[in-house]
C-alpha atoms as a PDB file:
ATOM      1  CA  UNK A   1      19.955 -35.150  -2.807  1.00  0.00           C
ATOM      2  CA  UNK A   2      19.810 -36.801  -6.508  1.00  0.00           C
ATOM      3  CA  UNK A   3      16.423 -37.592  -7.410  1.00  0.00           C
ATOM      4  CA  UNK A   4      14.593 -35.676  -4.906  1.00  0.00           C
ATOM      5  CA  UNK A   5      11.697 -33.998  -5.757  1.00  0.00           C
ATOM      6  CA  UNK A   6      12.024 -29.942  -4.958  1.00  0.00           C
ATOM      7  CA  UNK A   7       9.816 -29.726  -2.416  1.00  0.00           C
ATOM      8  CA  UNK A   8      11.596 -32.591  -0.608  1.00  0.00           C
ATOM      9  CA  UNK A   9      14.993 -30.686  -1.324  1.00  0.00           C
ATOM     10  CA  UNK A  10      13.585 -27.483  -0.030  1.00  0.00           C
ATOM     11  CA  UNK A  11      12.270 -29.089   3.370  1.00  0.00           C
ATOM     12  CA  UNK A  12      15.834 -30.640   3.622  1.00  0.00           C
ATOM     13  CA  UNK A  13      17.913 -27.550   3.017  1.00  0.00           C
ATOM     14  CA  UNK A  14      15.508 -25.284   5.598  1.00  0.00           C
ATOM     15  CA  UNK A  15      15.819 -27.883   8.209  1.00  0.00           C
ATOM     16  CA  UNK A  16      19.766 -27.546   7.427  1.00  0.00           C
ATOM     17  CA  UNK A  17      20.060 -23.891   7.999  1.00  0.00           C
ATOM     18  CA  UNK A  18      17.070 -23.844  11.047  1.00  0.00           C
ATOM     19  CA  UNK A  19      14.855 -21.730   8.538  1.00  0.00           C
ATOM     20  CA  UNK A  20      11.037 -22.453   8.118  1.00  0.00           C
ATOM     21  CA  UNK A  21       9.779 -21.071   5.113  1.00  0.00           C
ATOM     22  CA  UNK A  22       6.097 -19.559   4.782  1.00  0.00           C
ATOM     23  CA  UNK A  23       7.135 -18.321   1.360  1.00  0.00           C
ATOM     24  CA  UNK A  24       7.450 -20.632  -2.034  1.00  0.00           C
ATOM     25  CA  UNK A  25      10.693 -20.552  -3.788  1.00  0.00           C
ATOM     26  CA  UNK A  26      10.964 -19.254  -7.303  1.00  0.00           C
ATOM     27  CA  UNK A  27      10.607 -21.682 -10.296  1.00  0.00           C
ATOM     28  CA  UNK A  28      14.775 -22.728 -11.009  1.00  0.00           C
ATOM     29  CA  UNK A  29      14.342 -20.550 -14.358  1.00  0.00           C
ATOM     30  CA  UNK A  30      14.009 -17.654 -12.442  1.00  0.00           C
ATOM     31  CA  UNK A  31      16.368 -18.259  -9.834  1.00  0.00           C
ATOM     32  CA  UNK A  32      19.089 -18.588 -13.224  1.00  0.00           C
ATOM     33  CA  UNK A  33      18.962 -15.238 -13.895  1.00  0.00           C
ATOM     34  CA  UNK A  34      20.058 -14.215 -10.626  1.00  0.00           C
ATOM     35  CA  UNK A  35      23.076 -16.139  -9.359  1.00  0.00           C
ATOM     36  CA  UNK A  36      23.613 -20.310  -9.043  1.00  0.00           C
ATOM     37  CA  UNK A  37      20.482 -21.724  -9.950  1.00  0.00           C
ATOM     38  CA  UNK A  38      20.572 -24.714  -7.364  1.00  0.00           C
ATOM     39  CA  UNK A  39      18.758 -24.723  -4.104  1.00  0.00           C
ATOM     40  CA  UNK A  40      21.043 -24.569  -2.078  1.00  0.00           C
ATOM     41  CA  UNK A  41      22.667 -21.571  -2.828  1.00  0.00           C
ATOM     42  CA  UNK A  42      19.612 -19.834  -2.651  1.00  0.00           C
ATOM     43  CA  UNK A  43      18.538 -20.695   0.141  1.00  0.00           C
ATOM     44  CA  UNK A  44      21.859 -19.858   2.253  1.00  0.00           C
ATOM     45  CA  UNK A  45      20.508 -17.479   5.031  1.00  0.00           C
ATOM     46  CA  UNK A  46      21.801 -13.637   4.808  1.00  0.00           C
ATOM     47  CA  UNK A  47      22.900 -12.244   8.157  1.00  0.00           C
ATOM     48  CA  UNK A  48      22.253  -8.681   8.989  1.00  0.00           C
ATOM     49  CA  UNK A  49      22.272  -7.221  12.631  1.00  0.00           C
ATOM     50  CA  UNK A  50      18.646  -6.512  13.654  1.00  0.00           C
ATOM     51  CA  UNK A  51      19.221  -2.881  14.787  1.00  0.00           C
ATOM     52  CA  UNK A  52      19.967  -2.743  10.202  1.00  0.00           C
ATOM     53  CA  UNK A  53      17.037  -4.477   9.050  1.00  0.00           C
ATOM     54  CA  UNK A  54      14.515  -1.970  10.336  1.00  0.00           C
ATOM     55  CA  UNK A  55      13.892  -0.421   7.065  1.00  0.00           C
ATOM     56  CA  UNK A  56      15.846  -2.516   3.525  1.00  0.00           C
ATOM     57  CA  UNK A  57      16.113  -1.184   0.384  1.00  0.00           C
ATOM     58  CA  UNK A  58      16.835  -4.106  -1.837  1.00  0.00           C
ATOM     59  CA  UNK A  59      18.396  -2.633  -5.584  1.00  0.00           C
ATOM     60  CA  UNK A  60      18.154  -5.804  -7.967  1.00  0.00           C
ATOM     61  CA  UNK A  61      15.637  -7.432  -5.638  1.00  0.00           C
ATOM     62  CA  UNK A  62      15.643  -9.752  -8.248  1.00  0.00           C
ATOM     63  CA  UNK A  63      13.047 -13.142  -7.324  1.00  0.00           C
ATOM     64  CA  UNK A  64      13.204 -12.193  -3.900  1.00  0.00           C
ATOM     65  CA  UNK A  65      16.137 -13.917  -2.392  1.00  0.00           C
ATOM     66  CA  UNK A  66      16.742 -11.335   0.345  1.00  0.00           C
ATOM     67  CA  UNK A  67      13.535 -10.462   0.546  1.00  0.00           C
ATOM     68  CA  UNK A  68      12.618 -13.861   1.557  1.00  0.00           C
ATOM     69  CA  UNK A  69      14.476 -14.110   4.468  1.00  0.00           C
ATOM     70  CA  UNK A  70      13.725 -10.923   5.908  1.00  0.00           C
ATOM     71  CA  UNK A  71      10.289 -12.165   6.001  1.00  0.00           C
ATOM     72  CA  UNK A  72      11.301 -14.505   7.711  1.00  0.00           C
ATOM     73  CA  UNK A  73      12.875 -12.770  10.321  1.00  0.00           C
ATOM     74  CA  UNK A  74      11.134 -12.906  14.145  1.00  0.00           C
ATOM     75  CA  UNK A  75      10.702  -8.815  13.587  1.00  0.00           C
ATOM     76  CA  UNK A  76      10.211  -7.993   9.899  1.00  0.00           C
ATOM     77  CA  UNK A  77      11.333  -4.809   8.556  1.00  0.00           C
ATOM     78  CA  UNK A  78       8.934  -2.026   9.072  1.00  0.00           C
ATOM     79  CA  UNK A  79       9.904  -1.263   5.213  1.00  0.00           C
ATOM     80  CA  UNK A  80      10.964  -2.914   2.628  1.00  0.00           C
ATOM     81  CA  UNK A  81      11.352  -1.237  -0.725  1.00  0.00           C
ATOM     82  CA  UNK A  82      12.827  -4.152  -3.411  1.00  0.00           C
ATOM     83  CA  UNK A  83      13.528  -2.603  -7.219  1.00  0.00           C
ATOM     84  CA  UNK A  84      14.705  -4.509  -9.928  1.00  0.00           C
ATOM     85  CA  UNK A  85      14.376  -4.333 -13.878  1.00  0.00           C
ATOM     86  CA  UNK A  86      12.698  -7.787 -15.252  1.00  0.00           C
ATOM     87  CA  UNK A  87       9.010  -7.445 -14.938  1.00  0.00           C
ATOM     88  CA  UNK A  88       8.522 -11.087 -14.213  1.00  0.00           C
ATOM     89  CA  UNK A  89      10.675 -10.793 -11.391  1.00  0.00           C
ATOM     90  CA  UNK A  90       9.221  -8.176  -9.859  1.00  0.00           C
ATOM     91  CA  UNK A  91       5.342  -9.706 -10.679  1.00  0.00           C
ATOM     92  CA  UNK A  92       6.472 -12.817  -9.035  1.00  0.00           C
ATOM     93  CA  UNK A  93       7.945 -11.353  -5.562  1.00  0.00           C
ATOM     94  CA  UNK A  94       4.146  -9.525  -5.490  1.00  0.00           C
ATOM     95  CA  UNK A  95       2.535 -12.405  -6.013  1.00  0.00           C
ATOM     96  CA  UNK A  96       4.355 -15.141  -3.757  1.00  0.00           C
ATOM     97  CA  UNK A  97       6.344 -12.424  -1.156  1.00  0.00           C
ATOM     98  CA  UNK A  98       3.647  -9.540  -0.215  1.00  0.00           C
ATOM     99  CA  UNK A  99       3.344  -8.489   3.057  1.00  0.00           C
ATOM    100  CA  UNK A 100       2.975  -5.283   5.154  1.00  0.00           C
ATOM    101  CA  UNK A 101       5.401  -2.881   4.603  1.00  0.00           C
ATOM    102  CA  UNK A 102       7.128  -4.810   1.288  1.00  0.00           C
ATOM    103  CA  UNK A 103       7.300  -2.696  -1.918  1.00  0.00           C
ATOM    104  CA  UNK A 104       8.187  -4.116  -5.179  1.00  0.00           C
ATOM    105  CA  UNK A 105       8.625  -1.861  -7.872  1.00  0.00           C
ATOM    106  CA  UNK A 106       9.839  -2.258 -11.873  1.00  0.00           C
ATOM    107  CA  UNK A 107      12.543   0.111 -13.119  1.00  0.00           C
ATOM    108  CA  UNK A 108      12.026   0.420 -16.662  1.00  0.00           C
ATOM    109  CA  UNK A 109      16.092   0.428 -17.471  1.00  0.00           C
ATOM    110  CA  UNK A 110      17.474  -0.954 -20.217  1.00  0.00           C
ATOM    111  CA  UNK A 111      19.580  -4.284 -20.038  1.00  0.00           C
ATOM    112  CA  UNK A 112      19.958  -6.608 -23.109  1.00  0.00           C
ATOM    113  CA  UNK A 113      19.434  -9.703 -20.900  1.00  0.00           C
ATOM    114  CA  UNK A 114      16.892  -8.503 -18.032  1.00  0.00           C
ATOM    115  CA  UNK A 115      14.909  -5.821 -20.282  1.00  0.00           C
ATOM    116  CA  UNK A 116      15.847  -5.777 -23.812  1.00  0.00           C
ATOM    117  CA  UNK A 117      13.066  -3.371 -24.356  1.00  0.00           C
ATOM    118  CA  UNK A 118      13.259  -1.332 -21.314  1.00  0.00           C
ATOM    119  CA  UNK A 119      13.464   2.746 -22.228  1.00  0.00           C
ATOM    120  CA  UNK A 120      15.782   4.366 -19.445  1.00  0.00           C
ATOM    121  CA  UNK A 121      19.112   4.380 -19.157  1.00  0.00           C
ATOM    122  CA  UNK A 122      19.031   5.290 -15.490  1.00  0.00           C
ATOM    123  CA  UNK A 123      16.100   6.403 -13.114  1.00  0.00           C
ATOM    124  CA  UNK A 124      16.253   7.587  -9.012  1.00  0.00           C
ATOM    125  CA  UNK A 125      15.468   5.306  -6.228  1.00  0.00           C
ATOM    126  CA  UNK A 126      12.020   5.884  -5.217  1.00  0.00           C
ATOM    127  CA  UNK A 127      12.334   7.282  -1.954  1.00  0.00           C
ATOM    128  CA  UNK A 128      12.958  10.117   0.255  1.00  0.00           C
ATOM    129  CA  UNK A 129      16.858  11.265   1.608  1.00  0.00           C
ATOM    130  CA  UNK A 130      18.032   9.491   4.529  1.00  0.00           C
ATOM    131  CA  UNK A 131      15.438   6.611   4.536  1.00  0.00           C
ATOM    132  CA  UNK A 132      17.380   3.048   4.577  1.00  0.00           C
ATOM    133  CA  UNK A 133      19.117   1.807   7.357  1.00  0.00           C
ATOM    134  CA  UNK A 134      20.007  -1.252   4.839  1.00  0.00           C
ATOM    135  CA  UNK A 135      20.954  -1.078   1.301  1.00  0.00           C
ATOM    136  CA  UNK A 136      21.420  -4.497  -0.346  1.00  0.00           C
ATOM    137  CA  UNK A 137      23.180  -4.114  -3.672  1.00  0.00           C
ATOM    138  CA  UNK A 138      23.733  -7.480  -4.699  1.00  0.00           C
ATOM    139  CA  UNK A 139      24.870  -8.210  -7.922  1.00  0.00           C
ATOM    140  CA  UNK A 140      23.867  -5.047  -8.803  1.00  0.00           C
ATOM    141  CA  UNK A 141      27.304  -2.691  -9.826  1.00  0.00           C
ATOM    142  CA  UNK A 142      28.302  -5.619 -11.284  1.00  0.00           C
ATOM    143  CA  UNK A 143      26.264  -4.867 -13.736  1.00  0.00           C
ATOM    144  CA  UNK A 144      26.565  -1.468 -14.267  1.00  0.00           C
ATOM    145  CA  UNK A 145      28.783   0.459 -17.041  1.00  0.00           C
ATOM    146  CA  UNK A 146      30.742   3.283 -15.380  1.00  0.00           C
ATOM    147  CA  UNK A 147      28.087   6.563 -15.959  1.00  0.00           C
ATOM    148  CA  UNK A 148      25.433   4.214 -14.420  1.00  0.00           C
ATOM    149  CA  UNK A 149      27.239   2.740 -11.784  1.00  0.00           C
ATOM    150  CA  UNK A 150      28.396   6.585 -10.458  1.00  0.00           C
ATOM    151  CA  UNK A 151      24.485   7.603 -11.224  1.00  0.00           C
ATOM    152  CA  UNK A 152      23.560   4.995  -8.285  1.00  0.00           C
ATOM    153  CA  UNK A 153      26.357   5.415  -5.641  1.00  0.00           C
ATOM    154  CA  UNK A 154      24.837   9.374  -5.948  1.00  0.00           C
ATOM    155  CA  UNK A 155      21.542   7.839  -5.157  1.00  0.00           C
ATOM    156  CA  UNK A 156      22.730   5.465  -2.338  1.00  0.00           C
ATOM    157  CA  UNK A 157      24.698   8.257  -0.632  1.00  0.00           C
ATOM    158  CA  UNK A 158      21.188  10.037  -0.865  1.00  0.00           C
ATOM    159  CA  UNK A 159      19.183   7.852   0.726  1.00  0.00           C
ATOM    160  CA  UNK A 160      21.029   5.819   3.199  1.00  0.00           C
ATOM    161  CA  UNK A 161      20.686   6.932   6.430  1.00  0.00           C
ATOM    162  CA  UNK A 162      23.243   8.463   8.692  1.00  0.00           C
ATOM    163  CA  UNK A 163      24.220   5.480  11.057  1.00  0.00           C
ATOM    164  CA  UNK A 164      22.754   2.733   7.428  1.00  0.00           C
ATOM    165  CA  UNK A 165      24.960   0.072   6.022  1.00  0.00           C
ATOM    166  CA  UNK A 166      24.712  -0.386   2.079  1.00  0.00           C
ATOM    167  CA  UNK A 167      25.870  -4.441   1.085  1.00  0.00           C
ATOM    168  CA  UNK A 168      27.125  -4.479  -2.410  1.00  0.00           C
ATOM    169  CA  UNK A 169      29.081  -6.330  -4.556  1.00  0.00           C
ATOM    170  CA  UNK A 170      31.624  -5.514  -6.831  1.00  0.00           C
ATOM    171  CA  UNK A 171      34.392  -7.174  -9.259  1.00  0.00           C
ATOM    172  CA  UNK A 172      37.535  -5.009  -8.875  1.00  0.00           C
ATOM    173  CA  UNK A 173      41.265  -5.159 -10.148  1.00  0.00           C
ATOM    174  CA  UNK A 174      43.935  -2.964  -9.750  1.00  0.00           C
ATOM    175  CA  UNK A 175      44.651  -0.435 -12.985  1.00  0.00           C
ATOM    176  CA  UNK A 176      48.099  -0.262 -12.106  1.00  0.00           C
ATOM    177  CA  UNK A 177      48.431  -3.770 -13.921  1.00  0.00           C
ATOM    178  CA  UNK A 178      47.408  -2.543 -17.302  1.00  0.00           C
ATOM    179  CA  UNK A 179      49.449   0.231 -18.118  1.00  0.00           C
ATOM    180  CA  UNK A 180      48.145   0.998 -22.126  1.00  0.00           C
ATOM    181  CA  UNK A 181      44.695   2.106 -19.954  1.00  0.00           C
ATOM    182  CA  UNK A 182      44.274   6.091 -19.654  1.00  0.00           C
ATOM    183  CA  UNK A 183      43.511   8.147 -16.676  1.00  0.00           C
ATOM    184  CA  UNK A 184      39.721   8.303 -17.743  1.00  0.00           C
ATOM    185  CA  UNK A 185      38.940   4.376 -18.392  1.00  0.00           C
ATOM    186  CA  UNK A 186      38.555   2.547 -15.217  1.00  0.00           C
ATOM    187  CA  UNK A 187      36.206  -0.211 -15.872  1.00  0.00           C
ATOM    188  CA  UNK A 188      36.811  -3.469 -17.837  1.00  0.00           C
ATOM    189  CA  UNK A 189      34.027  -5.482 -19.735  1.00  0.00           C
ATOM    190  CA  UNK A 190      33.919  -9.603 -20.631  1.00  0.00           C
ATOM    191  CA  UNK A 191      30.949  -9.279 -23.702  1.00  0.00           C
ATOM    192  CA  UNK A 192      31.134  -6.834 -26.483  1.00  0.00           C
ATOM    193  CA  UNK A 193      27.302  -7.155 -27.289  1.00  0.00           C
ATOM    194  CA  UNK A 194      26.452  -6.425 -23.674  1.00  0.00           C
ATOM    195  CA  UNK A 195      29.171  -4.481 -21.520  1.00  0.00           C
ATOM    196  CA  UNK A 196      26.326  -5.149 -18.312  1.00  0.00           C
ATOM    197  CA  UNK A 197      27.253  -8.354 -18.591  1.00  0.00           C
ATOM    198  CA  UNK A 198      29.851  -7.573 -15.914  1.00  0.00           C
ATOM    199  CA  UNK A 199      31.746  -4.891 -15.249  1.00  0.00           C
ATOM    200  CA  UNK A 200      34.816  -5.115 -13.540  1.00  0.00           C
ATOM    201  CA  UNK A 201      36.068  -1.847 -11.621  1.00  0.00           C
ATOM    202  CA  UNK A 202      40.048  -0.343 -10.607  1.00  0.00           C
ATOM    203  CA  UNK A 203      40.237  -0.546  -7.086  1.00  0.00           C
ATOM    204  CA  UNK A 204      41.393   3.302  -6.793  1.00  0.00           C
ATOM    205  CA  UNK A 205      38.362   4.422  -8.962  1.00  0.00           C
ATOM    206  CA  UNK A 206      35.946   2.580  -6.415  1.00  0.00           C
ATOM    207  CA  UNK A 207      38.111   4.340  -3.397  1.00  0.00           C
ATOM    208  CA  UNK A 208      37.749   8.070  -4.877  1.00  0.00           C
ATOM    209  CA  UNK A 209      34.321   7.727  -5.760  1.00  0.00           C
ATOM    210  CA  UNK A 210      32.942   6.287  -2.540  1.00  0.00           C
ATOM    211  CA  UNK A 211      35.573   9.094  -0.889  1.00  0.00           C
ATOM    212  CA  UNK A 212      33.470  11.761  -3.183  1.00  0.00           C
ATOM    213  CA  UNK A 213      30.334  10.765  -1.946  1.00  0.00           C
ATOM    214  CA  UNK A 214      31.542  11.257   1.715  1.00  0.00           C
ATOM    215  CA  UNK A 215      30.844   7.345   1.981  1.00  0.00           C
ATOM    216  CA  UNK A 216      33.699   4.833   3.174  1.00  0.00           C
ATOM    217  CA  UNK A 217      34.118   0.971   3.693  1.00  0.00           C
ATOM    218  CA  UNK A 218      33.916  -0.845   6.794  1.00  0.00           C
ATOM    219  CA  UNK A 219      34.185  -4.314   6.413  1.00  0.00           C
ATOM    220  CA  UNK A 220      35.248  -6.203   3.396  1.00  0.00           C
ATOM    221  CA  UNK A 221      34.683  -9.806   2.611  1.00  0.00           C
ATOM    222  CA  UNK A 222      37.486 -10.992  -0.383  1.00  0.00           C
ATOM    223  CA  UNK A 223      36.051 -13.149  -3.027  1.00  0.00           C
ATOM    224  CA  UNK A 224      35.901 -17.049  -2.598  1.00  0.00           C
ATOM    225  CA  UNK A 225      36.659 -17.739  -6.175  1.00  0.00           C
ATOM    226  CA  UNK A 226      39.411 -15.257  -7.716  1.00  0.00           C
ATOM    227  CA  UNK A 227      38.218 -12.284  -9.159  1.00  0.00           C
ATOM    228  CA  UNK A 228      34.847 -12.674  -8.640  1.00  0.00           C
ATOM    229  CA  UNK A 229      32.285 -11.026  -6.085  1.00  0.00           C
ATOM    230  CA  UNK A 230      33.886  -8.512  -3.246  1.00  0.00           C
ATOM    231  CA  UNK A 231      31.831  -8.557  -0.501  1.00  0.00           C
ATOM    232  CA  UNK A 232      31.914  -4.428   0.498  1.00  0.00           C
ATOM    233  CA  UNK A 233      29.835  -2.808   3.340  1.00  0.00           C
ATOM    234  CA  UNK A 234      29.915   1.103   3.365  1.00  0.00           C
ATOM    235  CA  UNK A 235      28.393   3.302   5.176  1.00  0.00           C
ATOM    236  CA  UNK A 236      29.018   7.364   5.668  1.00  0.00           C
ATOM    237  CA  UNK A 237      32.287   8.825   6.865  1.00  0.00           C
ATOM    238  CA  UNK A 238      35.528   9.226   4.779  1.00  0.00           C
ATOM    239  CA  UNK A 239      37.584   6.023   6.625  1.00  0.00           C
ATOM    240  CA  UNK A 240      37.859   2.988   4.779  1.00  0.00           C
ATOM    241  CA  UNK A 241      39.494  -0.334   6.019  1.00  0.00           C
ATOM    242  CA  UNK A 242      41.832  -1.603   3.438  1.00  0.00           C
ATOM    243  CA  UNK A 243      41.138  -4.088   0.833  1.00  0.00           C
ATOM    244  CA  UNK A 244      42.999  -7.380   1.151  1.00  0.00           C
ATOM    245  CA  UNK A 245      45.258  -9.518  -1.418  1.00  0.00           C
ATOM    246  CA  UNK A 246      42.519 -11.621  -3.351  1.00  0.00           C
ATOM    247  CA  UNK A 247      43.880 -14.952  -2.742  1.00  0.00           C
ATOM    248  CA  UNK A 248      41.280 -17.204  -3.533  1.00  0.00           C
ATOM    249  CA  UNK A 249      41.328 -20.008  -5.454  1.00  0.00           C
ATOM    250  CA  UNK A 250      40.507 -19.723  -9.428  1.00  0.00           C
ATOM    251  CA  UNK A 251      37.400 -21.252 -10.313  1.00  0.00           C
ATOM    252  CA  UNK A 252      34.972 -19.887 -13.035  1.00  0.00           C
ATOM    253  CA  UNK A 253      31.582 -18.441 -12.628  1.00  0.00           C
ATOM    254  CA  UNK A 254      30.201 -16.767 -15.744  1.00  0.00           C
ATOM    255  CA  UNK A 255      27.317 -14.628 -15.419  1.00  0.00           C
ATOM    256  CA  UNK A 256      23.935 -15.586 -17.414  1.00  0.00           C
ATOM    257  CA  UNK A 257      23.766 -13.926 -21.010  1.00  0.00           C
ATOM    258  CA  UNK A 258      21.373 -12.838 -22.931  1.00  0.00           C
ATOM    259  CA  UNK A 259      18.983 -14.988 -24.778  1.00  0.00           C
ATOM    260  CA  UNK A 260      15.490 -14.879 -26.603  1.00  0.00           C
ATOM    261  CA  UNK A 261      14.460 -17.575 -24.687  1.00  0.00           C
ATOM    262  CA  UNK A 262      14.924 -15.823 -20.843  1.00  0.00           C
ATOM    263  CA  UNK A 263      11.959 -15.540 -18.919  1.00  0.00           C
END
């Protein structure tokens, strides 16, 4: 693949995963700010049963990743509503990804790397109760410091519908393993200049508050690199399936930082 131009890597990689892309991909400065840069890992195809793709909401829609492939799906969501905080994100999905039924809107929320400007703490989804049978949250709690992140799961268990999935991602560690922590700080942070940087989350906090919300998990994926991304689908209902030993392998990969220079 060294030396290739991008176009030819792009035609090799779809052919690779049986995809044929009407869409362009986003310019690699772009795709840095959302994950792995390189091609391949964005174009690895997402998997959703059909009978959940009928209408997506898409929180940190980012440069369209998801979006992408659902429009490239033999039947399209009737809706699609993608939301993310970096205008030039969300100006290049409407340029490059528009079709019928696909929304992207800019949150104006603060972040010191995606929005250093932005004025809102936190602001509701953009949509009525009940209305997603999908909810991709992606790198998206991640993200979050602790009032924000229980701001949103409020706002997912408002708008996900009855039989809806919600796909999120979260880093988590058990609390029991840090014992000078009180009974009100739950959440760990890697940057001191910007706690969204990543925030990681104690397992029993995550439990309670999805319990709260009358939302439980149903499937879990443990993360292929230690400590890093769990894979957690919830839907409504109190039963949760338990979470596994993380047993990966360590491996390190740090999240992008903030920098005059991002796009």
């Amino acid at each position: 693949m060294r030396g290739l131009s991008d176009q030819v890597r792009i035609r090799w990689i779809q052919a690779k995963v049986s995809f044929v892309a009407e869409f362009p991909v986003p310019p690699v400065e772009l795709r840095a700010l959302v994950g792995r840069p390189d091609l391949e890992s964005f174009l690895e195809p997402s998997d959703y049963p059909l009978e959940l793709t009928r209408r997506v909401l898409d929180i940190g829609c980012g440069c369209g990743r998801q979006a992408r492939w659902l429009l490239g799906l033999e039947r399209r969501p009737e809706r699609y509503l993608g939301i993310d905080i970096h205008q030039g994100m969300i100006e290049w999905d409407r340029a490059h990804l528009s079709a019928p039924g696909f929304e992207y809107v800019h949150q104006d929320v603060a972040s010191p790397c995606l929005n250093p400007n932005g004025t809102l703490r936190v602001t509701p989804i953009p949509a009525p109760d009940h209305d997603f049978t999908l909810v991709l949250a992606i790198s998206f709690f991640t993200h979050l410091v602790e009032d924000q992140a229980l701001f949103y799961l409020d706002e997912v268990a408002r708008v996900l519908a009855p039989e809806g999935v919600m796909h999120t991602t979260w880093f988590l560690f058990d609390k029991r393993a840090f014992p000078m922590m009180q009974d009100f700080q739950n959440s760990l942070y890697i940057n001191p200049d910007d706690p969204t940087n990543a925030a990681i989350y104690d397992q029993g906090w995550l439990l309670r508050q999805l319990s709260d919300r009358g939302l439980g998990i149903r499937a879990v994926e443990p993360p292929d690199v230690r400590g890093f991304h769990w894979h957690l689908y919830i839907g409504h209902g109190l039963d949760s399936v338990e979470l596994p030993p993380d047993d990966a392998p360590f491996g390190c990969r740090p999240p992008p930082v903030a920098t005059e220079s991002a796009p």
